[in-house]
PDB file of N, CA and C in Angstrom:
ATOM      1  N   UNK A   1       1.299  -6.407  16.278  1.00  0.00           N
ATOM      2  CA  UNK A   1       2.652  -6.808  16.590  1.00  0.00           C
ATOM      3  C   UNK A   1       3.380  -5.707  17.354  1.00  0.00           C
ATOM      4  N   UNK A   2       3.024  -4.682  16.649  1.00  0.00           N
ATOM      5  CA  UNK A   2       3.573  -3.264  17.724  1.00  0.00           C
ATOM      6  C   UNK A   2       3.359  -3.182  19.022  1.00  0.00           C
ATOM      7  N   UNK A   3       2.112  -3.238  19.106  1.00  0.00           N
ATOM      8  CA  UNK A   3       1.618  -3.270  20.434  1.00  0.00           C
ATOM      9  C   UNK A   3       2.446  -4.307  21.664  1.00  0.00           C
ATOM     10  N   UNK A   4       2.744  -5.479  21.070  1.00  0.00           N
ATOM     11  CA  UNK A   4       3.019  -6.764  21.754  1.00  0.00           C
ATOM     12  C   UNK A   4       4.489  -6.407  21.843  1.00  0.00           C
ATOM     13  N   UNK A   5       5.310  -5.495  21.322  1.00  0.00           N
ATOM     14  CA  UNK A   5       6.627  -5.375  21.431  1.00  0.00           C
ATOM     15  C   UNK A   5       6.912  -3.955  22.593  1.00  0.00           C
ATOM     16  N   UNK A   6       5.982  -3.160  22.189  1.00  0.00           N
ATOM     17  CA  UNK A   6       6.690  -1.763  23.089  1.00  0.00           C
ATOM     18  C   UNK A   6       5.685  -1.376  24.030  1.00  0.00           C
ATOM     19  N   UNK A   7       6.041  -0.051  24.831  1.00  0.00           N
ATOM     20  CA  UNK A   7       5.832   0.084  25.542  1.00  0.00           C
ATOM     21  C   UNK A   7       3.877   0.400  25.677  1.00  0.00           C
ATOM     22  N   UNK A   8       3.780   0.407  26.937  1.00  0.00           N
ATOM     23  CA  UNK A   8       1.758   0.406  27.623  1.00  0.00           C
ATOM     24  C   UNK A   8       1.827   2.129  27.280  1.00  0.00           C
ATOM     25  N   UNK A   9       1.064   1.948  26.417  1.00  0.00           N
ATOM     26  CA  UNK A   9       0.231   3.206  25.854  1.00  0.00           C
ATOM     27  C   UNK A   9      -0.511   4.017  26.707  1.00  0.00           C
ATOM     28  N   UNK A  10      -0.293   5.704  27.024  1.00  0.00           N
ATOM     29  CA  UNK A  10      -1.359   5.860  27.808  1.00  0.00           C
ATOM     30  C   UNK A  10      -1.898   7.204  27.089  1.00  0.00           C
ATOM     31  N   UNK A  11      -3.016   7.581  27.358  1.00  0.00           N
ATOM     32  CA  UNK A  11      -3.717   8.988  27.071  1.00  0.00           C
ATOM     33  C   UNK A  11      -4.092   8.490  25.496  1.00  0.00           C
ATOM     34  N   UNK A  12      -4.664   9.099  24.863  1.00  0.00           N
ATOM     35  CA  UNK A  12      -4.983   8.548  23.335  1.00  0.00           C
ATOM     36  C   UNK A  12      -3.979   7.306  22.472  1.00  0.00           C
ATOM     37  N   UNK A  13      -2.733   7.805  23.141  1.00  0.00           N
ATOM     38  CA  UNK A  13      -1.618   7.207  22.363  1.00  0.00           C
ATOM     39  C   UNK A  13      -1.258   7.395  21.281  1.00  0.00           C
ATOM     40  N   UNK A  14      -1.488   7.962  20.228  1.00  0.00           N
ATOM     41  CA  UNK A  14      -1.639   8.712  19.341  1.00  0.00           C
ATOM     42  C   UNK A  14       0.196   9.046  18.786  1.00  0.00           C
ATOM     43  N   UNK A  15       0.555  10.083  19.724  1.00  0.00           N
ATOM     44  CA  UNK A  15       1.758  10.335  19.916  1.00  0.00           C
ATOM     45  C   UNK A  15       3.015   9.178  20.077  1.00  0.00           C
ATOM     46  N   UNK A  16       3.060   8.523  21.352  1.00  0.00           N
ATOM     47  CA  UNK A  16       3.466   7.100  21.472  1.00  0.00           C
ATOM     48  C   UNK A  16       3.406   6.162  20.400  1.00  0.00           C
ATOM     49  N   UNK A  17       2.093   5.826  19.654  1.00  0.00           N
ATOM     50  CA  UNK A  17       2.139   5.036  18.625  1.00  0.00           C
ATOM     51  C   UNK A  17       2.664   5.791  17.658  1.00  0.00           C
ATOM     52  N   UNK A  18       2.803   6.723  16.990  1.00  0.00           N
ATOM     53  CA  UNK A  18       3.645   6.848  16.280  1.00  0.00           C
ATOM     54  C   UNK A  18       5.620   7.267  16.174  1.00  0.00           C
ATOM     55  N   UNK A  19       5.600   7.171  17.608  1.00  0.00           N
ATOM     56  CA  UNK A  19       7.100   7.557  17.790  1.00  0.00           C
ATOM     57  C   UNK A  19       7.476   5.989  17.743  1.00  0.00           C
ATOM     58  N   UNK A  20       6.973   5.392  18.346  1.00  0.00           N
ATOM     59  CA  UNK A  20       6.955   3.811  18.126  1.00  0.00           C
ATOM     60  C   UNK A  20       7.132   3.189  17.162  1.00  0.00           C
ATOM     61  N   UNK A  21       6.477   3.432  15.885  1.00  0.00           N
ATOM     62  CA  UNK A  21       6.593   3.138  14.437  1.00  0.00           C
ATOM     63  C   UNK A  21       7.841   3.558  14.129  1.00  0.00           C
ATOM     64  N   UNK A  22       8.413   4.892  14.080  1.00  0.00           N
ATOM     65  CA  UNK A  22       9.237   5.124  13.852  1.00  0.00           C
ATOM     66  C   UNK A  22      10.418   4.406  14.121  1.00  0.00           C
ATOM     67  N   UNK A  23      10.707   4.063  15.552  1.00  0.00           N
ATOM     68  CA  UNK A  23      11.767   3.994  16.121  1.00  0.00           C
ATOM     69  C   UNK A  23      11.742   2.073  16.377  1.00  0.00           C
ATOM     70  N   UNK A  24      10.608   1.315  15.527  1.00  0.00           N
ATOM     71  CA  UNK A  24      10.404  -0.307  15.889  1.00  0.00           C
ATOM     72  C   UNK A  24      11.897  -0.567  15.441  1.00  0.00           C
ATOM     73  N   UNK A  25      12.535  -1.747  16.073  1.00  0.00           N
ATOM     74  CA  UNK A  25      13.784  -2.337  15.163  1.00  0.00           C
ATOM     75  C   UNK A  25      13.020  -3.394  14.715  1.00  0.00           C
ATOM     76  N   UNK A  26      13.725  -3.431  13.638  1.00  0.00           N
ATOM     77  CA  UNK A  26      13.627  -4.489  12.600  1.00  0.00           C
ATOM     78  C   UNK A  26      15.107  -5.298  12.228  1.00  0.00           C
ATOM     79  N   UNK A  27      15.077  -6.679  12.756  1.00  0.00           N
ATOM     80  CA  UNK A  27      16.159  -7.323  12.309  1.00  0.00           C
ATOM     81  C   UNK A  27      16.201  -8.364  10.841  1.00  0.00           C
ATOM     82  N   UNK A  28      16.767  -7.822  10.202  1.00  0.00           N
ATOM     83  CA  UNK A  28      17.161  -8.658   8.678  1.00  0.00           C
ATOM     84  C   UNK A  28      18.052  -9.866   8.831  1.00  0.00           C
ATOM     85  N   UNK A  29      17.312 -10.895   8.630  1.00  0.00           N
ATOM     86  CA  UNK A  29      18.000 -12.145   8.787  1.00  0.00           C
ATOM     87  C   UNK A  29      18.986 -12.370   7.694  1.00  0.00           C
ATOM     88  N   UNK A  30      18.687 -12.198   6.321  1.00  0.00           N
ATOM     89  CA  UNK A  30      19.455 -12.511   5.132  1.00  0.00           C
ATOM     90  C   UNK A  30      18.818 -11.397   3.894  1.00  0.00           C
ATOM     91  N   UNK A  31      19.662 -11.867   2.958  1.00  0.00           N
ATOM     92  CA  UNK A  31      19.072 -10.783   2.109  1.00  0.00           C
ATOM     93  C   UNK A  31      18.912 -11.808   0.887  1.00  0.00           C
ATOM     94  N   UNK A  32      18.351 -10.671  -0.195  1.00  0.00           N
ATOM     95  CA  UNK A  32      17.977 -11.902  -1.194  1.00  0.00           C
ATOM     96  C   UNK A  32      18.358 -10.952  -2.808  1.00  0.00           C
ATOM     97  N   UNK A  33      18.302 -11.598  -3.785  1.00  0.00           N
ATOM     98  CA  UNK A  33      19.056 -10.768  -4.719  1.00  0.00           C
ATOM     99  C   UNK A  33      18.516 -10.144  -5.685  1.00  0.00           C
ATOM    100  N   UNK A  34      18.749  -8.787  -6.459  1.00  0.00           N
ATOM    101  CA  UNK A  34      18.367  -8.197  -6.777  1.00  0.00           C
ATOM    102  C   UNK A  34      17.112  -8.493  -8.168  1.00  0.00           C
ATOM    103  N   UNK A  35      17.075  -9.906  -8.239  1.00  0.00           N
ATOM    104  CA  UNK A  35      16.387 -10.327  -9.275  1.00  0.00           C
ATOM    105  C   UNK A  35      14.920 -10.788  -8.939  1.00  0.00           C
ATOM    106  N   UNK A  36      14.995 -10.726  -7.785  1.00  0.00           N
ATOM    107  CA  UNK A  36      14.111 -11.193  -6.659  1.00  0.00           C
ATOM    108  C   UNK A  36      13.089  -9.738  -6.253  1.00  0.00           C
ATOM    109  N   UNK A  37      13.902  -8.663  -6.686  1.00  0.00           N
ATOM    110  CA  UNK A  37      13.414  -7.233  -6.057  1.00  0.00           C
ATOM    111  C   UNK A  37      12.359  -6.601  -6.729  1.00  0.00           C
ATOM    112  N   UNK A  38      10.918  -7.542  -6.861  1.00  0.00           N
ATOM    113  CA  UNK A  38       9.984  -6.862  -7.967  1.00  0.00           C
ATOM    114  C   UNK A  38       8.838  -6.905  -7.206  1.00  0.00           C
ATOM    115  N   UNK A  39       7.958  -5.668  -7.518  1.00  0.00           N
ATOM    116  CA  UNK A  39       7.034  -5.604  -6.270  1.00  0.00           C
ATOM    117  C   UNK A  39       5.692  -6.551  -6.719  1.00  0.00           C
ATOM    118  N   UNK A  40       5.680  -7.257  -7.608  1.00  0.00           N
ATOM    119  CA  UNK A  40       4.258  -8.119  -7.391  1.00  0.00           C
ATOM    120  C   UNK A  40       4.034  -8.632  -9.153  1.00  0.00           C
ATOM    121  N   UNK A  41       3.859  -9.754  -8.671  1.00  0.00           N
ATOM    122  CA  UNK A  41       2.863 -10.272 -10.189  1.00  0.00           C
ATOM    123  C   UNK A  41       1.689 -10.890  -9.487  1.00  0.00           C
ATOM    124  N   UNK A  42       0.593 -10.903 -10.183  1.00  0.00           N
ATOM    125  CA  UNK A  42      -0.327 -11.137 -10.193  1.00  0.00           C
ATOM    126  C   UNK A  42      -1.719 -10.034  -9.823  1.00  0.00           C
ATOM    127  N   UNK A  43      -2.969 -10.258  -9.319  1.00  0.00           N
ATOM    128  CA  UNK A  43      -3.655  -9.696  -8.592  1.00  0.00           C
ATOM    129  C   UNK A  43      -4.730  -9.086  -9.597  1.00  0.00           C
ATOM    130  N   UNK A  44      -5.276  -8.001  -9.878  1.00  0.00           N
ATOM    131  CA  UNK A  44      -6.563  -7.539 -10.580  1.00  0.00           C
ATOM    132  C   UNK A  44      -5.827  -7.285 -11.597  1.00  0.00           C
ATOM    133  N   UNK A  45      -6.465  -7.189 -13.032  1.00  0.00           N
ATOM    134  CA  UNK A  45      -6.042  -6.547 -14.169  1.00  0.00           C
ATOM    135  C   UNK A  45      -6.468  -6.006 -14.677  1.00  0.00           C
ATOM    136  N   UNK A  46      -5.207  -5.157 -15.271  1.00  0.00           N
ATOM    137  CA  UNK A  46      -5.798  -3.778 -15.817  1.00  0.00           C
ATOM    138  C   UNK A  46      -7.219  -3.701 -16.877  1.00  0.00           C
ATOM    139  N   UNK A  47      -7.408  -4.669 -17.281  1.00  0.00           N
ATOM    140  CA  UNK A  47      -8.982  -4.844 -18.017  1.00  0.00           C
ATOM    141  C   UNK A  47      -9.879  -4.510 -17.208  1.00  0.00           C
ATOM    142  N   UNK A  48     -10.232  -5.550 -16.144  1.00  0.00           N
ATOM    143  CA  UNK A  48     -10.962  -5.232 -15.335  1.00  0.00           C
ATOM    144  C   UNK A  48     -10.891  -3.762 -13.839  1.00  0.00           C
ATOM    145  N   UNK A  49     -10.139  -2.780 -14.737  1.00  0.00           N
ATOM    146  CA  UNK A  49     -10.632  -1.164 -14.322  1.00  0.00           C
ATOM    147  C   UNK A  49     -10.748  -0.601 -14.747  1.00  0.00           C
ATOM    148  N   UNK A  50     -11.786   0.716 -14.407  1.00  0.00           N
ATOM    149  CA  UNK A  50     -11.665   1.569 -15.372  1.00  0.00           C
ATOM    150  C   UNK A  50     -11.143   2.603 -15.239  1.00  0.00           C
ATOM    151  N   UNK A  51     -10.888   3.907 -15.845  1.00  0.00           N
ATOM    152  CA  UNK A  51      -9.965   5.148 -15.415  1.00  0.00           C
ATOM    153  C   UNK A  51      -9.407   5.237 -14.416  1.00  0.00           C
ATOM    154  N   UNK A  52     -10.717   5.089 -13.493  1.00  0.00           N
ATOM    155  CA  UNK A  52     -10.509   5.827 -12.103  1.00  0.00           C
ATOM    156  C   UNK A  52     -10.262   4.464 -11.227  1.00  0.00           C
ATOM    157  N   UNK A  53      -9.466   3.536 -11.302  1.00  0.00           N
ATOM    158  CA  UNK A  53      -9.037   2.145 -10.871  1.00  0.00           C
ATOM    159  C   UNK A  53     -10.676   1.552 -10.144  1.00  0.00           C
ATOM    160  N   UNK A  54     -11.303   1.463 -10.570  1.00  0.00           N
ATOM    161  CA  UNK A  54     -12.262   1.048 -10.358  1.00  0.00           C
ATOM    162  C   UNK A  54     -12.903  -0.136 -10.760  1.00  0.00           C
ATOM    163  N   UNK A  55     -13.251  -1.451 -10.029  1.00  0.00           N
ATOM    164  CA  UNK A  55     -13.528  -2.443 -10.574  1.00  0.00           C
ATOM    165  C   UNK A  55     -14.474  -2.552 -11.275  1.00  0.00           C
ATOM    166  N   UNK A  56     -14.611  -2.835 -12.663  1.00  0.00           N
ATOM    167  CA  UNK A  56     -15.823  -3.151 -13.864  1.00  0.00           C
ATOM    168  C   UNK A  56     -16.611  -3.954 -13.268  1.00  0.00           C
ATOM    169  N   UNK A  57     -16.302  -4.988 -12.639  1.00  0.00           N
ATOM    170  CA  UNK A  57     -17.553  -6.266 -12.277  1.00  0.00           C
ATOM    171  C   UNK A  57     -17.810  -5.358 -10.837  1.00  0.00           C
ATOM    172  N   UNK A  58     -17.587  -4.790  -9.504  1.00  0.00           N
ATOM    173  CA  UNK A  58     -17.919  -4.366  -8.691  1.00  0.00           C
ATOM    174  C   UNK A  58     -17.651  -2.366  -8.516  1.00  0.00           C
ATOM    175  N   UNK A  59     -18.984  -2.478  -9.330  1.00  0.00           N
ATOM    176  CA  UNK A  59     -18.733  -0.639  -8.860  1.00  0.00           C
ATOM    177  C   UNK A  59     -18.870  -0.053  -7.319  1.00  0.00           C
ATOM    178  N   UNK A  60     -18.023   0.553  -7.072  1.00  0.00           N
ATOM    179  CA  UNK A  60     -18.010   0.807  -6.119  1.00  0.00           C
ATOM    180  C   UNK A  60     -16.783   0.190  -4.924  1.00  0.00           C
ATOM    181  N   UNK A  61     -15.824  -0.374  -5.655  1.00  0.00           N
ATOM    182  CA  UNK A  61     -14.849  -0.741  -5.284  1.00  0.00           C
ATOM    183  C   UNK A  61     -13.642   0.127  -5.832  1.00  0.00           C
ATOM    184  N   UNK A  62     -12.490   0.240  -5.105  1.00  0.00           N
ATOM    185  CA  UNK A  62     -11.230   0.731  -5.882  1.00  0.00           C
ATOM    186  C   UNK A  62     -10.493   0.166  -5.321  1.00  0.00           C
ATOM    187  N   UNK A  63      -8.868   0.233  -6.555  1.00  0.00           N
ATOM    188  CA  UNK A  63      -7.998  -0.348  -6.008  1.00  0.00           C
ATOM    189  C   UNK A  63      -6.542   0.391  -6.391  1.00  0.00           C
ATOM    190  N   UNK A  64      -5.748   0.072  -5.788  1.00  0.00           N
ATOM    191  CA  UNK A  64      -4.664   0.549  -5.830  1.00  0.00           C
ATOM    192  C   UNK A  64      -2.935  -0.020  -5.487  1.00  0.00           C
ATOM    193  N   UNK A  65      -2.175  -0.077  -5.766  1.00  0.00           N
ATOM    194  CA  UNK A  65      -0.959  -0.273  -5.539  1.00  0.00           C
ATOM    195  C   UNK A  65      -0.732  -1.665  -6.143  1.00  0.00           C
ATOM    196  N   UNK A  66      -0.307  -2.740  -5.296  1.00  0.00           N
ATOM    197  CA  UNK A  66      -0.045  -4.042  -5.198  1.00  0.00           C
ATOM    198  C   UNK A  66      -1.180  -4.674  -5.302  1.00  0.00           C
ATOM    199  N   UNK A  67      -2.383  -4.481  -5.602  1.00  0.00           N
ATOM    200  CA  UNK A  67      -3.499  -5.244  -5.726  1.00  0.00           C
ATOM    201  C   UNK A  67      -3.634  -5.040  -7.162  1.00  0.00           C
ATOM    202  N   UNK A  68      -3.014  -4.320  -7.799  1.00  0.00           N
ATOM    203  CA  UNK A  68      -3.102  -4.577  -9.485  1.00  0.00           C
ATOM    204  C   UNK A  68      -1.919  -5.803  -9.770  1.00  0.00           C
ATOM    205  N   UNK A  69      -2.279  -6.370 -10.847  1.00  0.00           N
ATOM    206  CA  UNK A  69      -1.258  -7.093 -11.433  1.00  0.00           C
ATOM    207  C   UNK A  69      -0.269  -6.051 -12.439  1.00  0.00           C
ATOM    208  N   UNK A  70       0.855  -5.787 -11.850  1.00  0.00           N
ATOM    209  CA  UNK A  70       1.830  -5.315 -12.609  1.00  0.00           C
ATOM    210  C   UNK A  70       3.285  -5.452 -11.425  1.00  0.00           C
ATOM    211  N   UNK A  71       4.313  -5.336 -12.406  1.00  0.00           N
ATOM    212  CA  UNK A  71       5.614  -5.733 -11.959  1.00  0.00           C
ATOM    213  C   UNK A  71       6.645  -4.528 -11.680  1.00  0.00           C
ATOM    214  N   UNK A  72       7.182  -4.447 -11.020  1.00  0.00           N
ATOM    215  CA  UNK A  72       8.326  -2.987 -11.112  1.00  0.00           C
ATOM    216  C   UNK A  72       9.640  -3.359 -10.298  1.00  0.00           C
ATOM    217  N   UNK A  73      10.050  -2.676 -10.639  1.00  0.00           N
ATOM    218  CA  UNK A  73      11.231  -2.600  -9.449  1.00  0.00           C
ATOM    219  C   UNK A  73      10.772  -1.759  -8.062  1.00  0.00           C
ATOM    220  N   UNK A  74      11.644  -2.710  -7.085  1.00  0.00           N
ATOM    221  CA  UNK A  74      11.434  -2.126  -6.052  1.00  0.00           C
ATOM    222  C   UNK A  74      11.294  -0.735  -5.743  1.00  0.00           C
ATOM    223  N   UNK A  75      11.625   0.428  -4.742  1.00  0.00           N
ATOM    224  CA  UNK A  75      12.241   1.857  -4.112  1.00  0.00           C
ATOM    225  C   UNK A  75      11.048   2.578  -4.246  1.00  0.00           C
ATOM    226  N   UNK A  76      11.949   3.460  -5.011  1.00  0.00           N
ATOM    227  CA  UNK A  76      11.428   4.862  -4.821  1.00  0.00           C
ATOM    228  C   UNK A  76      10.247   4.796  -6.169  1.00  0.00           C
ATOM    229  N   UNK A  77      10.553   3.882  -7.176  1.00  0.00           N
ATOM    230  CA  UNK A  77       9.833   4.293  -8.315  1.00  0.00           C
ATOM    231  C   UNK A  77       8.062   3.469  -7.775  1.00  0.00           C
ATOM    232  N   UNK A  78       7.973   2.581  -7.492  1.00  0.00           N
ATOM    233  CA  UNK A  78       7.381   1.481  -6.489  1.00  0.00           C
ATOM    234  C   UNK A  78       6.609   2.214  -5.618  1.00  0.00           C
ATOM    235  N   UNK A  79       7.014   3.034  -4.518  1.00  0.00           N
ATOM    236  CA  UNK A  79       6.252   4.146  -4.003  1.00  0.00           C
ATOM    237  C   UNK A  79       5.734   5.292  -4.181  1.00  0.00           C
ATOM    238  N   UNK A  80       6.001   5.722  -5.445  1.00  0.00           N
ATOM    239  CA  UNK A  80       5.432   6.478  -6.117  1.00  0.00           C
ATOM    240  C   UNK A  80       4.535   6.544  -6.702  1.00  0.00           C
ATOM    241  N   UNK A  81       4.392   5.035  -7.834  1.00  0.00           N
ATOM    242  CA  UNK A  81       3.367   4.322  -8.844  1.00  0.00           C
ATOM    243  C   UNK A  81       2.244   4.551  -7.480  1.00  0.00           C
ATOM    244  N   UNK A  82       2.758   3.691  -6.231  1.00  0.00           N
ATOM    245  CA  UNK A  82       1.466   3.183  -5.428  1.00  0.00           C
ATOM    246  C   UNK A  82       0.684   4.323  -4.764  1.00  0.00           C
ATOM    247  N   UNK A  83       1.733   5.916  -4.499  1.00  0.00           N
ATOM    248  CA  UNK A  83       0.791   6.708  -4.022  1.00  0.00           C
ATOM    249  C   UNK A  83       0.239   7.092  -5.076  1.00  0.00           C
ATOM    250  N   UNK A  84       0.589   7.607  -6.058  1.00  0.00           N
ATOM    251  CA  UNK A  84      -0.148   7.910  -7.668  1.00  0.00           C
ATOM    252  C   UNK A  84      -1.593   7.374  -7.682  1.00  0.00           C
ATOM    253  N   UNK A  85      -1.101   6.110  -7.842  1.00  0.00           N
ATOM    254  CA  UNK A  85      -3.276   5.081  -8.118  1.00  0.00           C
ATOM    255  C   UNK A  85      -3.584   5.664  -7.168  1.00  0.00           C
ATOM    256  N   UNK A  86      -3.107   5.463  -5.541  1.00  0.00           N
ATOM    257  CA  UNK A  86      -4.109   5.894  -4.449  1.00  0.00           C
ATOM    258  C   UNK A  86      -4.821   7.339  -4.798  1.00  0.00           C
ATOM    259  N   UNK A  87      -3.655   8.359  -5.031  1.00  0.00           N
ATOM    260  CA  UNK A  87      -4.577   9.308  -5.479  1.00  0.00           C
ATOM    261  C   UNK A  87      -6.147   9.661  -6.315  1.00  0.00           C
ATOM    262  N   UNK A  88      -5.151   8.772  -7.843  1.00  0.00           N
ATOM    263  CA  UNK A  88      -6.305   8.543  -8.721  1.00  0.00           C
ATOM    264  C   UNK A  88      -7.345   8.019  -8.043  1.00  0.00           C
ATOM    265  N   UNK A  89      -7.355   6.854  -7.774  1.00  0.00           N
ATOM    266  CA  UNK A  89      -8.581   6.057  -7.096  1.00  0.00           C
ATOM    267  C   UNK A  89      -9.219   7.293  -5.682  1.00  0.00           C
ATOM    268  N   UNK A  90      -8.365   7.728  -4.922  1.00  0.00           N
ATOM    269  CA  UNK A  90      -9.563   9.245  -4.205  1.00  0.00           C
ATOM    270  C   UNK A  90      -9.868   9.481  -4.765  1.00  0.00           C
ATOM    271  N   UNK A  91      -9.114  10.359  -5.650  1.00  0.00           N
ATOM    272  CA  UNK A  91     -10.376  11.535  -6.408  1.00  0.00           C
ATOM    273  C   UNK A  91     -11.244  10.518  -7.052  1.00  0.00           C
ATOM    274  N   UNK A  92     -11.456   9.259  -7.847  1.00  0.00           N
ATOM    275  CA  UNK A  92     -12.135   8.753  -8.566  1.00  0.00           C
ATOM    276  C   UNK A  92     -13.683   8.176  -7.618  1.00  0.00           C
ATOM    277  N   UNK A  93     -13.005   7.784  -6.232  1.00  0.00           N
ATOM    278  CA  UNK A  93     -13.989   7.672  -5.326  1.00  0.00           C
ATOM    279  C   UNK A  93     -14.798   9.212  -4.987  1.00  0.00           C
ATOM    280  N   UNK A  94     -14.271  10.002  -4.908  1.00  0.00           N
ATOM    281  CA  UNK A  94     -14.931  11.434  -4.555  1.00  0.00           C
ATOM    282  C   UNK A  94     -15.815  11.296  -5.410  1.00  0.00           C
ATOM    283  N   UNK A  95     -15.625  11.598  -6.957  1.00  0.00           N
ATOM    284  CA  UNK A  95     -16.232  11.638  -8.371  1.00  0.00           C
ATOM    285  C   UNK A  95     -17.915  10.341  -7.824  1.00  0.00           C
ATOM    286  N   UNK A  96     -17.087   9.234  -7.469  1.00  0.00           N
ATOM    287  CA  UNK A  96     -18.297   8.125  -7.417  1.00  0.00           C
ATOM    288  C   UNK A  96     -19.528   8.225  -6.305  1.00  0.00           C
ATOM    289  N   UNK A  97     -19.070   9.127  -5.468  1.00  0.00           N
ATOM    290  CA  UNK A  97     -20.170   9.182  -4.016  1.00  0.00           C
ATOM    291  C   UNK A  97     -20.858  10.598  -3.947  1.00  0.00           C
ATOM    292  N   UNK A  98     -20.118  11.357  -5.091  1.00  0.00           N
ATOM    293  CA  UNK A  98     -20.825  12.670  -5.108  1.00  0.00           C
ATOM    294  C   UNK A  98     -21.709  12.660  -6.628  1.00  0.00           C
TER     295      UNK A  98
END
């Protein structure tokens, strides 16, 4: 979608694509209410992982963020939880390939 909005990329692009990200507008049509503001139900459950978010029926899989079934509030707490697992789940992948 980026691509299709801004400007012809030249040399790696590298640079460009990310000043681009930065600077995309985004227009908000409406808003919706704060009861509404929960980042996810459904998706894998916590049974089926183990420590290291790792799927019991497929070893060799991990997961992280919004692909677990659990609920939160939106922000800052929300982006935190999700870099957190990601972490866990690296190092847990490091642990699995070494």
């Amino acid at each position: 979608m980026i691509y299709h909005h801004g400007p012809k990329l030249t040399g790696d692009g590298l640079k460009e694509t990310a000043e681009l990200i930065k600077n995309f507008p985004i227009k908000l049509l409406n808003k919706r209410g704060l009861e509404e503001a929960i980042s996810s139900a459904g998706g894998i459950s916590w049974q089926g992982l183990d420590e290291g978010l790792m799927l019991k029926k497929y070893p060799g899989i991990f997961v992280a963020g919004e692909m677990i079934d659990w609920s939160a509030p939106t922000g800052g707490f929300l982006i935190q939880a999700c870099v957190s697992q990601g972490f866990v789940a690296g190092k847990a992948i490091l642990d699995f390939v070494n």
